[in-house]
C-alpha atoms as a PDB file:
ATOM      1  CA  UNK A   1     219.227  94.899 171.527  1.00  0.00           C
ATOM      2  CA  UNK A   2     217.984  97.247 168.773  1.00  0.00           C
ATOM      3  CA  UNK A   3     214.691  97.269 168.262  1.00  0.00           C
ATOM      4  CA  UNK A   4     215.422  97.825 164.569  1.00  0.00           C
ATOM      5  CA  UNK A   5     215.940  93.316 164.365  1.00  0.00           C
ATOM      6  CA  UNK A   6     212.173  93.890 163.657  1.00  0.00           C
ATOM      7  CA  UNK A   7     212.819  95.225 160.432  1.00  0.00           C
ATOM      8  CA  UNK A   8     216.553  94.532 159.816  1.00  0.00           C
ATOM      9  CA  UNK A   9     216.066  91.022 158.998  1.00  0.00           C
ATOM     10  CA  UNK A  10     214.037  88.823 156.534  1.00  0.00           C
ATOM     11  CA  UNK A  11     212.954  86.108 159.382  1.00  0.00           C
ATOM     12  CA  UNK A  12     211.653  84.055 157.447  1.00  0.00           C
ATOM     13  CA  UNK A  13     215.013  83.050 155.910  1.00  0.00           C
ATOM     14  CA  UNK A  14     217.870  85.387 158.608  1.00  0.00           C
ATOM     15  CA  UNK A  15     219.670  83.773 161.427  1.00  0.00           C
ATOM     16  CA  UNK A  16     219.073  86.725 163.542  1.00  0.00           C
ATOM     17  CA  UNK A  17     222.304  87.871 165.926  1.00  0.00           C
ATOM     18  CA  UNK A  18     220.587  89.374 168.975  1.00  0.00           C
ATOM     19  CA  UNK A  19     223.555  89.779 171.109  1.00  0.00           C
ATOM     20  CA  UNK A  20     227.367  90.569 169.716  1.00  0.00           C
ATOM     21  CA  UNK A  21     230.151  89.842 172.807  1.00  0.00           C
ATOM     22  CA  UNK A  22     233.069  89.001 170.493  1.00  0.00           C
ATOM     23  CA  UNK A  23     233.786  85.187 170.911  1.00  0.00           C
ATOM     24  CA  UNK A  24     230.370  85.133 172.377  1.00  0.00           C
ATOM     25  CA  UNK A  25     227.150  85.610 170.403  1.00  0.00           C
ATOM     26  CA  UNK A  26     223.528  84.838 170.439  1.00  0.00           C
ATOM     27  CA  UNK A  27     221.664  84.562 167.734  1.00  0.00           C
ATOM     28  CA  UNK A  28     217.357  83.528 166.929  1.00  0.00           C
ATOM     29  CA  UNK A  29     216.956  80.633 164.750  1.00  0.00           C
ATOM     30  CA  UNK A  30     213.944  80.017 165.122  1.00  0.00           C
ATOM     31  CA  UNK A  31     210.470  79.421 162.998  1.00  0.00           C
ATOM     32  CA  UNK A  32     207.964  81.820 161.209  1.00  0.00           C
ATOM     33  CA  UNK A  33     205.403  79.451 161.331  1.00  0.00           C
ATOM     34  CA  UNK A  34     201.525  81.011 160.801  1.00  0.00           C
ATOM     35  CA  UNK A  35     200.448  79.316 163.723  1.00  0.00           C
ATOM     36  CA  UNK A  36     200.177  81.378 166.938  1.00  0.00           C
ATOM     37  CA  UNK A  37     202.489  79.035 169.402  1.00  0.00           C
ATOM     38  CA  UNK A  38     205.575  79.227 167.083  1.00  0.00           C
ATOM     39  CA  UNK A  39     208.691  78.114 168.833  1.00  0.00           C
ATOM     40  CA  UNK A  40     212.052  80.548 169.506  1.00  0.00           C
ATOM     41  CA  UNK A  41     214.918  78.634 168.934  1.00  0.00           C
ATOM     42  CA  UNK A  42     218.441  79.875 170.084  1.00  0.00           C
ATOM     43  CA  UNK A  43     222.060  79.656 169.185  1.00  0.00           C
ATOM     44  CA  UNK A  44     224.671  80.784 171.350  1.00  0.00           C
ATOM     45  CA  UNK A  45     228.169  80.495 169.390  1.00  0.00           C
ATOM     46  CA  UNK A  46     231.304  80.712 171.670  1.00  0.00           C
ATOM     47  CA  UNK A  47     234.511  80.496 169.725  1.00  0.00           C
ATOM     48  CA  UNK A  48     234.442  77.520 167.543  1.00  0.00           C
ATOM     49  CA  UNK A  49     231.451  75.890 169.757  1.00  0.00           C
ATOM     50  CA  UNK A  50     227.745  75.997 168.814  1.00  0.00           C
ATOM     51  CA  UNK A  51     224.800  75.366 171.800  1.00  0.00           C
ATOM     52  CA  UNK A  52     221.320  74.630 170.460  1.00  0.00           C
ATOM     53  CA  UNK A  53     218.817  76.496 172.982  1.00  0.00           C
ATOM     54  CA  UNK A  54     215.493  74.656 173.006  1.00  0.00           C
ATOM     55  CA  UNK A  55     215.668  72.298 169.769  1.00  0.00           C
ATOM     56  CA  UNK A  56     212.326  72.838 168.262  1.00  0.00           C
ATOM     57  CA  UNK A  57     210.091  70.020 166.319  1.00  0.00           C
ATOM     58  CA  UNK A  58     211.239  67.803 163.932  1.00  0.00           C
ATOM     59  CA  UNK A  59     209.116  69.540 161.557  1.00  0.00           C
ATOM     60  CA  UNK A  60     211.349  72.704 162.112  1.00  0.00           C
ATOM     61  CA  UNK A  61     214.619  70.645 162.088  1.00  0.00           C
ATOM     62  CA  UNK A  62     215.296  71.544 158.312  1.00  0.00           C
ATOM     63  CA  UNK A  63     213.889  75.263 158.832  1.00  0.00           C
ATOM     64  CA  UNK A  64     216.768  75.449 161.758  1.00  0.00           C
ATOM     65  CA  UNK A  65     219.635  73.881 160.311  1.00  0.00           C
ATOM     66  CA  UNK A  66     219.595  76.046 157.147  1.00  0.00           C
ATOM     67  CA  UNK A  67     219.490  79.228 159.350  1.00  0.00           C
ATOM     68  CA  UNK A  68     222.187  77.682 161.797  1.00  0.00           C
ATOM     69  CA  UNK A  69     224.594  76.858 158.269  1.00  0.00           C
ATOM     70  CA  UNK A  70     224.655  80.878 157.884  1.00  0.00           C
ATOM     71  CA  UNK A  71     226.119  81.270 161.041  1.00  0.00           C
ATOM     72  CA  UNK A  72     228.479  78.116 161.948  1.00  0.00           C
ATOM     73  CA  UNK A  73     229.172  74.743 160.146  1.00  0.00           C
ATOM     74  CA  UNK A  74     226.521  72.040 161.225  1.00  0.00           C
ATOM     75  CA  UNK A  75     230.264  70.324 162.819  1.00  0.00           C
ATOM     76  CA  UNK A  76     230.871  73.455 165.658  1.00  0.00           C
ATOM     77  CA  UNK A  77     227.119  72.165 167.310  1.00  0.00           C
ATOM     78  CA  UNK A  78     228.115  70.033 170.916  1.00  0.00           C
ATOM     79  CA  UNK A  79     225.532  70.579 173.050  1.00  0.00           C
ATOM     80  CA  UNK A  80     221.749  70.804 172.898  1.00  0.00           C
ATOM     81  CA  UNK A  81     219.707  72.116 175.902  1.00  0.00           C
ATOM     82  CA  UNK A  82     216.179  71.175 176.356  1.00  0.00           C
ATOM     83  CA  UNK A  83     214.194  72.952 179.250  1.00  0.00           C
ATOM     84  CA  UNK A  84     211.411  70.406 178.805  1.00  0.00           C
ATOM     85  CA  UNK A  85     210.317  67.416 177.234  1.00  0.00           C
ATOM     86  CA  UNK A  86     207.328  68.609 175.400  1.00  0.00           C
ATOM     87  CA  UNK A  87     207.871  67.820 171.275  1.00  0.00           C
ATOM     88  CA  UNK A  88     207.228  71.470 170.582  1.00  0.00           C
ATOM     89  CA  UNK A  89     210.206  72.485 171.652  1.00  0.00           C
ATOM     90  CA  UNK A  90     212.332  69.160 172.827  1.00  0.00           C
ATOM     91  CA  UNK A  91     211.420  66.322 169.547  1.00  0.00           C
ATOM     92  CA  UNK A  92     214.153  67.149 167.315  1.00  0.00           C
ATOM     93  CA  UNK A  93     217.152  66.131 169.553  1.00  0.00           C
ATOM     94  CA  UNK A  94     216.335  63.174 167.817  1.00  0.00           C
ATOM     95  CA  UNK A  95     217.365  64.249 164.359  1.00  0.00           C
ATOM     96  CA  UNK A  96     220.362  66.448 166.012  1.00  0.00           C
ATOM     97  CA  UNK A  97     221.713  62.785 167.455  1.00  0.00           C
ATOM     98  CA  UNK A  98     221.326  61.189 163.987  1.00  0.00           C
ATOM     99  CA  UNK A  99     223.269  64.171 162.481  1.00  0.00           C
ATOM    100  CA  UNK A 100     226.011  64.178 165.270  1.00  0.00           C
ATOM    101  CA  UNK A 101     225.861  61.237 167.934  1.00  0.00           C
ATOM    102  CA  UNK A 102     228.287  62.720 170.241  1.00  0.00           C
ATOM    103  CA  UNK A 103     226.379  65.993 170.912  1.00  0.00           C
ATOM    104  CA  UNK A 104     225.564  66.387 174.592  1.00  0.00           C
ATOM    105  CA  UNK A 105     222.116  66.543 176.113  1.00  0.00           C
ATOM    106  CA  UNK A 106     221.627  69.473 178.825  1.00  0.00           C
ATOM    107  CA  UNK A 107     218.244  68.833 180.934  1.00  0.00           C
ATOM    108  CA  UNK A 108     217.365  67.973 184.700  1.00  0.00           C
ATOM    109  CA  UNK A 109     216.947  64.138 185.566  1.00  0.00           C
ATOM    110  CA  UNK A 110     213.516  64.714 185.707  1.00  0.00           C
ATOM    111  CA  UNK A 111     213.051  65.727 181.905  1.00  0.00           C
ATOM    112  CA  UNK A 112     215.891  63.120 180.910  1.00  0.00           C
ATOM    113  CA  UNK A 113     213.479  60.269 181.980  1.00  0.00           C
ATOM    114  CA  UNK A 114     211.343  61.491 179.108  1.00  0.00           C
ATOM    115  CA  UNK A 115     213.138  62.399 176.684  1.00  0.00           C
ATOM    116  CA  UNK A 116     214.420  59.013 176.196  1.00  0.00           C
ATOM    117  CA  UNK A 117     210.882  58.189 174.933  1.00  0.00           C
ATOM    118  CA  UNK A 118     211.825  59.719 171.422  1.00  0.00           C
ATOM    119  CA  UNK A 119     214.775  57.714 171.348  1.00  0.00           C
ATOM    120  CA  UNK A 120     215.188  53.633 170.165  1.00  0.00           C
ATOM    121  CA  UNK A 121     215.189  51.557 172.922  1.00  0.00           C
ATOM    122  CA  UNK A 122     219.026  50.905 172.740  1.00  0.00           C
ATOM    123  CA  UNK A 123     219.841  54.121 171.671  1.00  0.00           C
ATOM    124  CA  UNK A 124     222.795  56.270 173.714  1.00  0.00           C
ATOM    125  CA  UNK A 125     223.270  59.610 174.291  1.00  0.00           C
ATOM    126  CA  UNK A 126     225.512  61.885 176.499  1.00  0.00           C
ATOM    127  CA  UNK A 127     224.050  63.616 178.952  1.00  0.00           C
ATOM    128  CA  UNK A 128     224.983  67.002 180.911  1.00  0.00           C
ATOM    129  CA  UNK A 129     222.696  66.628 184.437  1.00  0.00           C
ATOM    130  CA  UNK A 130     221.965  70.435 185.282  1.00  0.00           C
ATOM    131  CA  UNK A 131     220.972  68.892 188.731  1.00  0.00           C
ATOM    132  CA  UNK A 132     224.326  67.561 189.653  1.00  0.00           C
ATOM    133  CA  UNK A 133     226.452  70.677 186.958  1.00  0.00           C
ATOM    134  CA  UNK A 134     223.840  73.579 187.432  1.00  0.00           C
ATOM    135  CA  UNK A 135     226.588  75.588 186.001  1.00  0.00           C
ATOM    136  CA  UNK A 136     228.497  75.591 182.671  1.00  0.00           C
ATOM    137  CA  UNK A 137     231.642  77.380 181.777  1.00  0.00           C
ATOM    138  CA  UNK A 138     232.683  77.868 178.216  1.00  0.00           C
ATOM    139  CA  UNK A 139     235.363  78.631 176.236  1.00  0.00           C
ATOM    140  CA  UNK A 140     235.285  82.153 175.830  1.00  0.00           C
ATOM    141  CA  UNK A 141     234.873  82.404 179.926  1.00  0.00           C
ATOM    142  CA  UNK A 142     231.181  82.699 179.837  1.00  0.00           C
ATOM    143  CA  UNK A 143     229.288  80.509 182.387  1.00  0.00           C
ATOM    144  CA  UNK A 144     225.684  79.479 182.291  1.00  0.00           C
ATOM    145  CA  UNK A 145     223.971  78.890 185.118  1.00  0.00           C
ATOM    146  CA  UNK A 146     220.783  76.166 185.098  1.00  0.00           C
ATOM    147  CA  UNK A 147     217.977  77.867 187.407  1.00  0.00           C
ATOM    148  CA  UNK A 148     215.492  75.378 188.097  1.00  0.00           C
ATOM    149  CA  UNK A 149     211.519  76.854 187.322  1.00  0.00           C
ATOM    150  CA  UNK A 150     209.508  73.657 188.447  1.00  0.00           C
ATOM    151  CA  UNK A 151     205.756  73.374 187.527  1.00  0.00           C
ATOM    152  CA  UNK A 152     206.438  76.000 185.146  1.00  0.00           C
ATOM    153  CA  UNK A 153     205.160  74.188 183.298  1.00  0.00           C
ATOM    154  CA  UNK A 154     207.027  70.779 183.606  1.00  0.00           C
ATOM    155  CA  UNK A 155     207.873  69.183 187.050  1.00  0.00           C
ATOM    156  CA  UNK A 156     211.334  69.211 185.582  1.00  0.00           C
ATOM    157  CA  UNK A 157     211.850  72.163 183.707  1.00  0.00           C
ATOM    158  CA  UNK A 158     215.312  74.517 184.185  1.00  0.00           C
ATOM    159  CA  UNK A 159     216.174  77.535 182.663  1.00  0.00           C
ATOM    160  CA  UNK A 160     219.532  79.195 181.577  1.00  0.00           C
ATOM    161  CA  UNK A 161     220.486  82.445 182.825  1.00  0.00           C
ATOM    162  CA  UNK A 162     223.476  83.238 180.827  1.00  0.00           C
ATOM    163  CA  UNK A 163     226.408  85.289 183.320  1.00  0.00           C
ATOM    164  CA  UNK A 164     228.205  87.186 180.719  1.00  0.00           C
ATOM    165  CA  UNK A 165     225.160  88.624 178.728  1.00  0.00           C
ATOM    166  CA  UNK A 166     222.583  88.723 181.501  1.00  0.00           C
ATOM    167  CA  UNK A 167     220.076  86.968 179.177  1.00  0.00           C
ATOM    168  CA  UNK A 168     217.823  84.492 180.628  1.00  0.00           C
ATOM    169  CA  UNK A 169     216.474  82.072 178.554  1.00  0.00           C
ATOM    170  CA  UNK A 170     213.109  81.265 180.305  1.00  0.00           C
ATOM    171  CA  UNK A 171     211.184  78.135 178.583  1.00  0.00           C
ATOM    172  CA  UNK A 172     208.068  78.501 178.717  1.00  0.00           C
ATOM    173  CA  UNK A 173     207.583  81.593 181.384  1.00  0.00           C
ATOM    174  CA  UNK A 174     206.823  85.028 179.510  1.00  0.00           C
ATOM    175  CA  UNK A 175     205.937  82.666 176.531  1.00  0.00           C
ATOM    176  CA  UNK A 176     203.312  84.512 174.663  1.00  0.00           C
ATOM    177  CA  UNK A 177     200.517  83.109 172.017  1.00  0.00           C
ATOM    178  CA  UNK A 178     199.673  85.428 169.202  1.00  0.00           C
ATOM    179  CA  UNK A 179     198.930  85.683 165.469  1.00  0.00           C
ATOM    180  CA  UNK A 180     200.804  89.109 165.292  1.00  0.00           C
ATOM    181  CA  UNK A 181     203.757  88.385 166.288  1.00  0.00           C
ATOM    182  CA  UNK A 182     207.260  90.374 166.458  1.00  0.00           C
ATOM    183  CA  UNK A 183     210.741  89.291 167.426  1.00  0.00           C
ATOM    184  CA  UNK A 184     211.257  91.885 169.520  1.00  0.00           C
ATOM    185  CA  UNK A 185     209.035  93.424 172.061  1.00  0.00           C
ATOM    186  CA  UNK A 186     208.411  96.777 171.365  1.00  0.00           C
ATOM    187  CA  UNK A 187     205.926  99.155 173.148  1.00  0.00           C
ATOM    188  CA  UNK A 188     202.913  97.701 173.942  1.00  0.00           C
ATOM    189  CA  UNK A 189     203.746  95.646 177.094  1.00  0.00           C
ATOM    190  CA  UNK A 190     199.947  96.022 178.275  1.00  0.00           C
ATOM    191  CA  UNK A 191     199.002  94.425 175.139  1.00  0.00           C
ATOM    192  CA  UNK A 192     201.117  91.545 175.419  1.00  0.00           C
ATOM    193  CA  UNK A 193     199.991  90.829 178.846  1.00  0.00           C
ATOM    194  CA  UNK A 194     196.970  89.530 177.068  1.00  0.00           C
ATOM    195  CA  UNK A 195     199.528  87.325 175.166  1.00  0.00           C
ATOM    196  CA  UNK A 196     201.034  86.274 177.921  1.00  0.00           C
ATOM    197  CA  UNK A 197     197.537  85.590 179.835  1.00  0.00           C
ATOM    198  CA  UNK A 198     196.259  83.060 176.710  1.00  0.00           C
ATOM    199  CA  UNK A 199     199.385  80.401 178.064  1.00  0.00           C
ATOM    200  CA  UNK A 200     199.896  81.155 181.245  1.00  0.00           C
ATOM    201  CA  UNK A 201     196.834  80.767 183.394  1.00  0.00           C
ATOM    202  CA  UNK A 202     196.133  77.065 181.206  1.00  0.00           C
ATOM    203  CA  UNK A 203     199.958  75.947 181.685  1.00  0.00           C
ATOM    204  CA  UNK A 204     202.170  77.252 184.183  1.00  0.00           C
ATOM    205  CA  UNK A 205     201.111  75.509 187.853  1.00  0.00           C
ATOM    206  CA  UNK A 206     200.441  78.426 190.100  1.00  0.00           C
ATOM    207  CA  UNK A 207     201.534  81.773 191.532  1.00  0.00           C
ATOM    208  CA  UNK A 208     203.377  80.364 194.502  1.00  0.00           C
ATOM    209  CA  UNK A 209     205.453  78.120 191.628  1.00  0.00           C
ATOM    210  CA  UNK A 210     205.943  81.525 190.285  1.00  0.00           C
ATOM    211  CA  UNK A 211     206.988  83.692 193.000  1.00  0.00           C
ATOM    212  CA  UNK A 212     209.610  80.734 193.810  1.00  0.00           C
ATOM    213  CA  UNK A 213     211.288  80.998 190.375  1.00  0.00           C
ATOM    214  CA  UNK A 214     211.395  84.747 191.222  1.00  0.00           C
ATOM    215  CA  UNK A 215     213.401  85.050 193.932  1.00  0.00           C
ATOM    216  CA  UNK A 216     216.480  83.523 192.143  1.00  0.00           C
ATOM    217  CA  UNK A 217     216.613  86.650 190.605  1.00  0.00           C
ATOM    218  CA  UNK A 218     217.274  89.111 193.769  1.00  0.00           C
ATOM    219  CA  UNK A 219     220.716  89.457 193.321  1.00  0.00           C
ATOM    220  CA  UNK A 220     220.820  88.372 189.519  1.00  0.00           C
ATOM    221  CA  UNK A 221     220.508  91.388 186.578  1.00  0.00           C
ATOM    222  CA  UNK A 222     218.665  90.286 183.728  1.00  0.00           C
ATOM    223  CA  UNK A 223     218.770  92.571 180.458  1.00  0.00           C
ATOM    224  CA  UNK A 224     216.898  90.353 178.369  1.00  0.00           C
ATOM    225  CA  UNK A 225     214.509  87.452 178.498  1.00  0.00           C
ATOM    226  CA  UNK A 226     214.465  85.059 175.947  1.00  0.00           C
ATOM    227  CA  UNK A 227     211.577  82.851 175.809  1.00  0.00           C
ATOM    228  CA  UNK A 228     210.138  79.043 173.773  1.00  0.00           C
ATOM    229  CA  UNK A 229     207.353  80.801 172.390  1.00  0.00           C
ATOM    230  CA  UNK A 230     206.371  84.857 171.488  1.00  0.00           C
ATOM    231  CA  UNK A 231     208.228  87.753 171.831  1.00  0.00           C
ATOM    232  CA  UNK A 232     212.047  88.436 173.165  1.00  0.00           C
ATOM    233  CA  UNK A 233     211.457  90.878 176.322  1.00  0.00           C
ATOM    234  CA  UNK A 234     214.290  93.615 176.159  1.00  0.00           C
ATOM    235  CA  UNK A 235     215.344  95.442 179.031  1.00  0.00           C
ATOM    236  CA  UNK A 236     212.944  98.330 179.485  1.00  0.00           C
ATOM    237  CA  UNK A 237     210.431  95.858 179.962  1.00  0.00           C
ATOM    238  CA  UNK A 238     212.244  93.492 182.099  1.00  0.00           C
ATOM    239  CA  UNK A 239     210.864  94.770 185.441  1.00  0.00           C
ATOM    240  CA  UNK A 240     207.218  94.343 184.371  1.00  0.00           C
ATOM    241  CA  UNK A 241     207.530  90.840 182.821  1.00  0.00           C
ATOM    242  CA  UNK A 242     208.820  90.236 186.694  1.00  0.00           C
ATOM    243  CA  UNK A 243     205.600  92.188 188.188  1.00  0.00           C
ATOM    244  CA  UNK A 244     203.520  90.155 185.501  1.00  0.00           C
ATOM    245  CA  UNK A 245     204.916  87.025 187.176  1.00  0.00           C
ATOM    246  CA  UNK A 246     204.894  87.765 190.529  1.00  0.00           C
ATOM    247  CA  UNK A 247     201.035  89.349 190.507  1.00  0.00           C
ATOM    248  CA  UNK A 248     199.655  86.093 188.123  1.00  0.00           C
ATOM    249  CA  UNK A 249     197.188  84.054 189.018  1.00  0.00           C
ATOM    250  CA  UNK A 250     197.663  80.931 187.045  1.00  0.00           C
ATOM    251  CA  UNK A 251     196.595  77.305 186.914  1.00  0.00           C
ATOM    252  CA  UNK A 252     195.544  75.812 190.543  1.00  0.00           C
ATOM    253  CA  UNK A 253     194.722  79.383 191.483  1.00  0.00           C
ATOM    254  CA  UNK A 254     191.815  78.976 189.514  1.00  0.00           C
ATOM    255  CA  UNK A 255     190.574  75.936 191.735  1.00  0.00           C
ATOM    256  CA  UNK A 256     188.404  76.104 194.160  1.00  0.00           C
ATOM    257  CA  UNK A 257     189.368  75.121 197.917  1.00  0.00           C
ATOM    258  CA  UNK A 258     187.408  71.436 198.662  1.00  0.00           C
ATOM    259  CA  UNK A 259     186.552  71.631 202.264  1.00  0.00           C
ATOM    260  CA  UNK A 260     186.680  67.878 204.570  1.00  0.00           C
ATOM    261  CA  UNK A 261     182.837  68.032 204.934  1.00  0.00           C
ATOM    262  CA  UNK A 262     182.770  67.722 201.394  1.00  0.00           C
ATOM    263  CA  UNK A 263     184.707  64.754 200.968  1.00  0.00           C
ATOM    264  CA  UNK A 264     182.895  63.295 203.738  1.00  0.00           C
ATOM    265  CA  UNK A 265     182.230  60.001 201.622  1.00  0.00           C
ATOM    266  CA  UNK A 266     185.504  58.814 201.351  1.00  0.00           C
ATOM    267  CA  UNK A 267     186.416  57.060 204.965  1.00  0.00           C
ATOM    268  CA  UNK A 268     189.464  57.717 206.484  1.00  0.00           C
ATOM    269  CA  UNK A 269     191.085  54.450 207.471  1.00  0.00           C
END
């Protein structure tokens, strides 16, 4: 990716096309909202089939679908993937299922018990278990694979690390909170560390959830790194976002170790 997205496109109106294979494209449609945990919503458009990546609010549903209409008719969307249940990112499947009943929901069982909650009680969906399928072939020959990143931050949460681009579209790890924000990473990876720091050590569980994502990725290339919230992480900066990860202290690192003596007022049975 050219760095030049930055500037090439008015993003607060552009459907931004990250990532031109032919049949197979990615593109940001996403918000430009003034707060600093806006969301990065995806579209990947293979042949005549459109994939939602992370569905965004239901606030940003009508931000979404007028960047998605420059791209692909509202009719080519099957499938929307949720990597969590939070509303940030996740609430808006509801207005997708209104719009389309027979698109198909992509999460783990463990986020699909949730998710339900924004649903009426007799409401149906289809559903795409990434537990039972944790791969996905498409049309054009492109397959995405469903890498589980538990406790980072939800018990449940899965990520999509797309074969034929070598994108990886990671939730809410490398997610970044900031006023300034760009599309695009460009130079200053030290400086969005700090970013990085604000959300991780309050949300993702721990380093040792951390370093166990990581090692799916010894014999996978990733170019770019696609995140729910901050900036996209292009592939000069790849290998530190992985040292960022693997060095973080996060979460229940923070907590002190509670020794038996302690606790000596509760009674063990």
């Amino acid at each position: 990716m050219n760095k030049d997205i930055n500037k090439k496109y008015d993003l607060s109106n552009d459907a931004v096309l990250l990532i031109d294979k032919g049949h197979h494209k990615i593109y940001w449609v996403g918000t430009t909202s003034s707060e600093a945990l806006r969301s990065n919503i995806y579209l990947i458009k293979d042949k005549r089939e459109g994939i939602i990546i992370d569905c965004g609010s239901r606030g940003e549903f009508q931000e979404t679908i007028k960047r998605i209409k420059q791209v692909i008719p509202l009719t080519y969307i099957t499938k929307v993937f949720a990597n969590h249940q939070d509303p940030d990112v996740t609430s808006a499947m509801v207005d997708w299922l209104e719009l389309n009943p027979n698109i198909e929901i992509i999460t783990s069982p463990n986020t699909n018990v949730l998710i339900k909650h924004y649903m009426k009680e007799e409401e149906k969906y289809k559903y795409f278990n990434t537990e039972t399928n944790p791969s996905l072939t498409l049309d054009s020959g492109a397959v995405l694979e469903f890498i589980p990143s538990p406790f980072m931050h939800a018990p449940g949460a899965v990520t999509i690390y797309n074969r034929h681009t070598k994108t990886l579209f990671s939730g809410d790890i490398w997610a970044a909170i900031s006023l300034e924000w760009k599309l695009l990473l460009e130079d200053d990876f030290d400086k969005h560390k700090e970013d990085m720091d604000f959300f991780h050590q309050g949300y993702i569980a721990s380093n040792k959830a951390a370093r166990n994502f990581l090692i799916n990725f010894k014999d996978r290339e990733v170019t770019n790194i696609m995140p729910q919230h901050g900036s996209i992480i292009t592939q000069e900066n790849v290998n530190k976002a992985f040292a960022y990860l693997k060095n973080l202290k996060c979460g229940m690192d923070y907590f002190r170790e509670i020794s038996d003596e302690e606790l000596s007022f509760i009674v063990n049975d």
